[in-house]
C-alpha atoms as a PDB file:
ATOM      1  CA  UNK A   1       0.660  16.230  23.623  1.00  0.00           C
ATOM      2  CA  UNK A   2       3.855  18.529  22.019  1.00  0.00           C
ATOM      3  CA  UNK A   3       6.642  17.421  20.889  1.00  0.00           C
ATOM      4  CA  UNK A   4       8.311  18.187  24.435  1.00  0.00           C
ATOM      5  CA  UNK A   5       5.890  15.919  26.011  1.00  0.00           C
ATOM      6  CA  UNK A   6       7.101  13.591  23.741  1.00  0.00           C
ATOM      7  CA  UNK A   7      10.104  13.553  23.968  1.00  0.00           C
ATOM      8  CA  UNK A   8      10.529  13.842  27.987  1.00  0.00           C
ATOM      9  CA  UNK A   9       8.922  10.531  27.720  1.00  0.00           C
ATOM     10  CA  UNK A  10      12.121   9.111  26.190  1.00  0.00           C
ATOM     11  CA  UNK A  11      13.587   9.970  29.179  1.00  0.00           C
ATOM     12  CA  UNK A  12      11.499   8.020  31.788  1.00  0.00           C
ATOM     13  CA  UNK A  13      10.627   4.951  29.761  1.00  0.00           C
ATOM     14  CA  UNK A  14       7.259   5.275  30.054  1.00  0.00           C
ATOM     15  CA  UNK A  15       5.300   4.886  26.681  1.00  0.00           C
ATOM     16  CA  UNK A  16       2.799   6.968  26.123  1.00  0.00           C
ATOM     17  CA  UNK A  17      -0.047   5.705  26.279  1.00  0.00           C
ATOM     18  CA  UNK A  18      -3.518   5.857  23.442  1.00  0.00           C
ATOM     19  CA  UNK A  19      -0.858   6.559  20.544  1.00  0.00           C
ATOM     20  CA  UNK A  20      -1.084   5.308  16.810  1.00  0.00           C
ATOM     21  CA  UNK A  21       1.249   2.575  15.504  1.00  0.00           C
ATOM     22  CA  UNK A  22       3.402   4.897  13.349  1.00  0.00           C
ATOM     23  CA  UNK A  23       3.826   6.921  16.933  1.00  0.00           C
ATOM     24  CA  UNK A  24       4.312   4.176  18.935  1.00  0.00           C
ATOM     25  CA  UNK A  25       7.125   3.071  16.258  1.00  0.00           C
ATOM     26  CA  UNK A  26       9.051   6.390  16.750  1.00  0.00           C
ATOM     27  CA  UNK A  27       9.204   5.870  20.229  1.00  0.00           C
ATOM     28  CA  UNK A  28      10.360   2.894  20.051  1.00  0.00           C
ATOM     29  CA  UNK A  29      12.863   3.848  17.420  1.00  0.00           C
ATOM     30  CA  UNK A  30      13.810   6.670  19.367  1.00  0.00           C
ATOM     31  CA  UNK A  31      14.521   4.306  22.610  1.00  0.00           C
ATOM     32  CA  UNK A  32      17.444   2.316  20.618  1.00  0.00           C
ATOM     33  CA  UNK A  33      14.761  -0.360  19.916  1.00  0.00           C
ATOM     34  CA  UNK A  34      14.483  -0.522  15.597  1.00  0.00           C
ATOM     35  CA  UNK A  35      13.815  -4.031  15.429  1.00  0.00           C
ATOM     36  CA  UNK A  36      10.325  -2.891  17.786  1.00  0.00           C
ATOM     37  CA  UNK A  37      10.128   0.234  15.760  1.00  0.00           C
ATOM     38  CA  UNK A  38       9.898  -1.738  12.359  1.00  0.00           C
ATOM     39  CA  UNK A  39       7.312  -4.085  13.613  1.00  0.00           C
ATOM     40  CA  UNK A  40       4.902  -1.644  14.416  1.00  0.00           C
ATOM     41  CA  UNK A  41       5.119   0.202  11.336  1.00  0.00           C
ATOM     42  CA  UNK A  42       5.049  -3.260   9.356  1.00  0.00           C
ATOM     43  CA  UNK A  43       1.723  -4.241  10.910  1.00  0.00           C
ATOM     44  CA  UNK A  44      -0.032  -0.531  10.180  1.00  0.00           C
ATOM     45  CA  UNK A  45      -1.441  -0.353   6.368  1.00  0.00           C
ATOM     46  CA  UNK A  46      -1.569   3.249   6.652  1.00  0.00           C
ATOM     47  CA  UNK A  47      -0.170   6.163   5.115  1.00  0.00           C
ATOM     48  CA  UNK A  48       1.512   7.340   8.153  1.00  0.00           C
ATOM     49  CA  UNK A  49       2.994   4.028   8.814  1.00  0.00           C
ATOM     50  CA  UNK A  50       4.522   3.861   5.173  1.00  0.00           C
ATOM     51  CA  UNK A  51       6.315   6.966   6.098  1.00  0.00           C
ATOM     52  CA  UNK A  52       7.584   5.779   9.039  1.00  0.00           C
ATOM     53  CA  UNK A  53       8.940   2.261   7.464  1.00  0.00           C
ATOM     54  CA  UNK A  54      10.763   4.819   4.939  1.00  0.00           C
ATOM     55  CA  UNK A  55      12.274   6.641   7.908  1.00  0.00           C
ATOM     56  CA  UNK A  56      13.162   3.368   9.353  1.00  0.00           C
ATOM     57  CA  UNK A  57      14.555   1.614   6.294  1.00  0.00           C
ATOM     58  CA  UNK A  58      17.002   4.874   5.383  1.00  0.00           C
ATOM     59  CA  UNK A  59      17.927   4.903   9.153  1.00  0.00           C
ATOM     60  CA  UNK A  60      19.475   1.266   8.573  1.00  0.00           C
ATOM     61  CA  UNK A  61      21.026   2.104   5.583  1.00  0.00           C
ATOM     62  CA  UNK A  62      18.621   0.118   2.729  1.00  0.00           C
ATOM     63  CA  UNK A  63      18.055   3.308   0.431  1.00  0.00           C
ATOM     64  CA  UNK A  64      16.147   1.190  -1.934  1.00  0.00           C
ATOM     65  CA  UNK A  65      13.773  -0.091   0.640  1.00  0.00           C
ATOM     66  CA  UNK A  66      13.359   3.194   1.697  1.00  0.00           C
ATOM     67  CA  UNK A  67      12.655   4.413  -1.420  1.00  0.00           C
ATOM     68  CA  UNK A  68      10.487   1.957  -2.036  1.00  0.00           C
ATOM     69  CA  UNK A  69       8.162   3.058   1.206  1.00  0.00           C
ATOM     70  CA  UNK A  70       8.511   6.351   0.427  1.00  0.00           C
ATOM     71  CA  UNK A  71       6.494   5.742  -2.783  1.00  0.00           C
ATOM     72  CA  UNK A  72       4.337   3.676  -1.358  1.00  0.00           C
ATOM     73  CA  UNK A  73       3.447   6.505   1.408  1.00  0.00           C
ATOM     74  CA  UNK A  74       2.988   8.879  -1.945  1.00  0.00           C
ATOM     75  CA  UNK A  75       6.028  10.776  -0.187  1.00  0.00           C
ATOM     76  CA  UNK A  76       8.984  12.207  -1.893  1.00  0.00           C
ATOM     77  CA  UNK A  77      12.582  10.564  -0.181  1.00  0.00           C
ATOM     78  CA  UNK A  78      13.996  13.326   2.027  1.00  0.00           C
ATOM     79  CA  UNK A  79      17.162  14.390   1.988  1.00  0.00           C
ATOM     80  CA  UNK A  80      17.612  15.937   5.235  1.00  0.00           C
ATOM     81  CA  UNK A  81      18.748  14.535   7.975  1.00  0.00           C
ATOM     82  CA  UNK A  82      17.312  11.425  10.224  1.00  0.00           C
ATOM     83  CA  UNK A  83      16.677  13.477  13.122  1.00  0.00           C
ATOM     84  CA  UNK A  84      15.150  16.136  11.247  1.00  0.00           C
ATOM     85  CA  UNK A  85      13.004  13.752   9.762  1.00  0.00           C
ATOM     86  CA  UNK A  86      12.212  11.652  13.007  1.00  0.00           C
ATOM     87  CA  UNK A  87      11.573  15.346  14.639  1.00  0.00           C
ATOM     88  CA  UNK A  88       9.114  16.114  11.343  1.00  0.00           C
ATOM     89  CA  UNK A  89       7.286  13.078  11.375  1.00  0.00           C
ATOM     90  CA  UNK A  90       6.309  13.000  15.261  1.00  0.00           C
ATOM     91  CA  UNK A  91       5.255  16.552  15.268  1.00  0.00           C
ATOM     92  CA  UNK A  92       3.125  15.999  12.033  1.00  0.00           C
ATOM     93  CA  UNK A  93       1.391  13.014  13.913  1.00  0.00           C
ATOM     94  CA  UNK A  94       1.293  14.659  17.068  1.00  0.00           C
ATOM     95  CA  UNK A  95      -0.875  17.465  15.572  1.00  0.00           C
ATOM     96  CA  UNK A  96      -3.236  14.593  14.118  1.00  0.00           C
ATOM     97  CA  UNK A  97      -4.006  13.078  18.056  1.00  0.00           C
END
């Protein structure tokens, strides 16, 4: 799947389906639904899913707990912007599938 798959699947509400939590979290994210986004990311121990609880933590504004996931993931903080970095981290994992 690209990233234009993807994201055209924003569009029509329908998940996609076979994906990894840290995916499934930026779908959900990406569909107005953070509180969704967060669980899914909480209840991966992965790598992948640390950098995604970053993402989600500096989305809502709690730089420390973002920072704090970010280390965790062995990741440096980024300091580009949240799409960017939504955009970055579902093409990275896409690639993975």
């Amino acid at each position: 799947m690209t990233i234009t798959e993807f994201t055209e699947t924003l569009k029509t509400g329908a998940e996609p389906v076979d994906l990894e939590k840290p995916l499934q979290a930026l779908w959900h994210d990406a569909r107005g639904a953070w509180a969704r986004a967060h669980d899914l990311a909480q209840a991966d121990s992965g790598i992948d899913a640390a950098r995604v609880h970053a993402y989600l933590h500096r989305k809502e504004g709690d730089e420390s707990n973002a920072l704090y996931w970010y280390t965790r993931a062995g990741s440096p903080a980024v300091s580009f912007s949240l799409e960017e970095e939504w955009e970055s981290l579902v093409s990275e994992f896409l690639k993975k599938k």
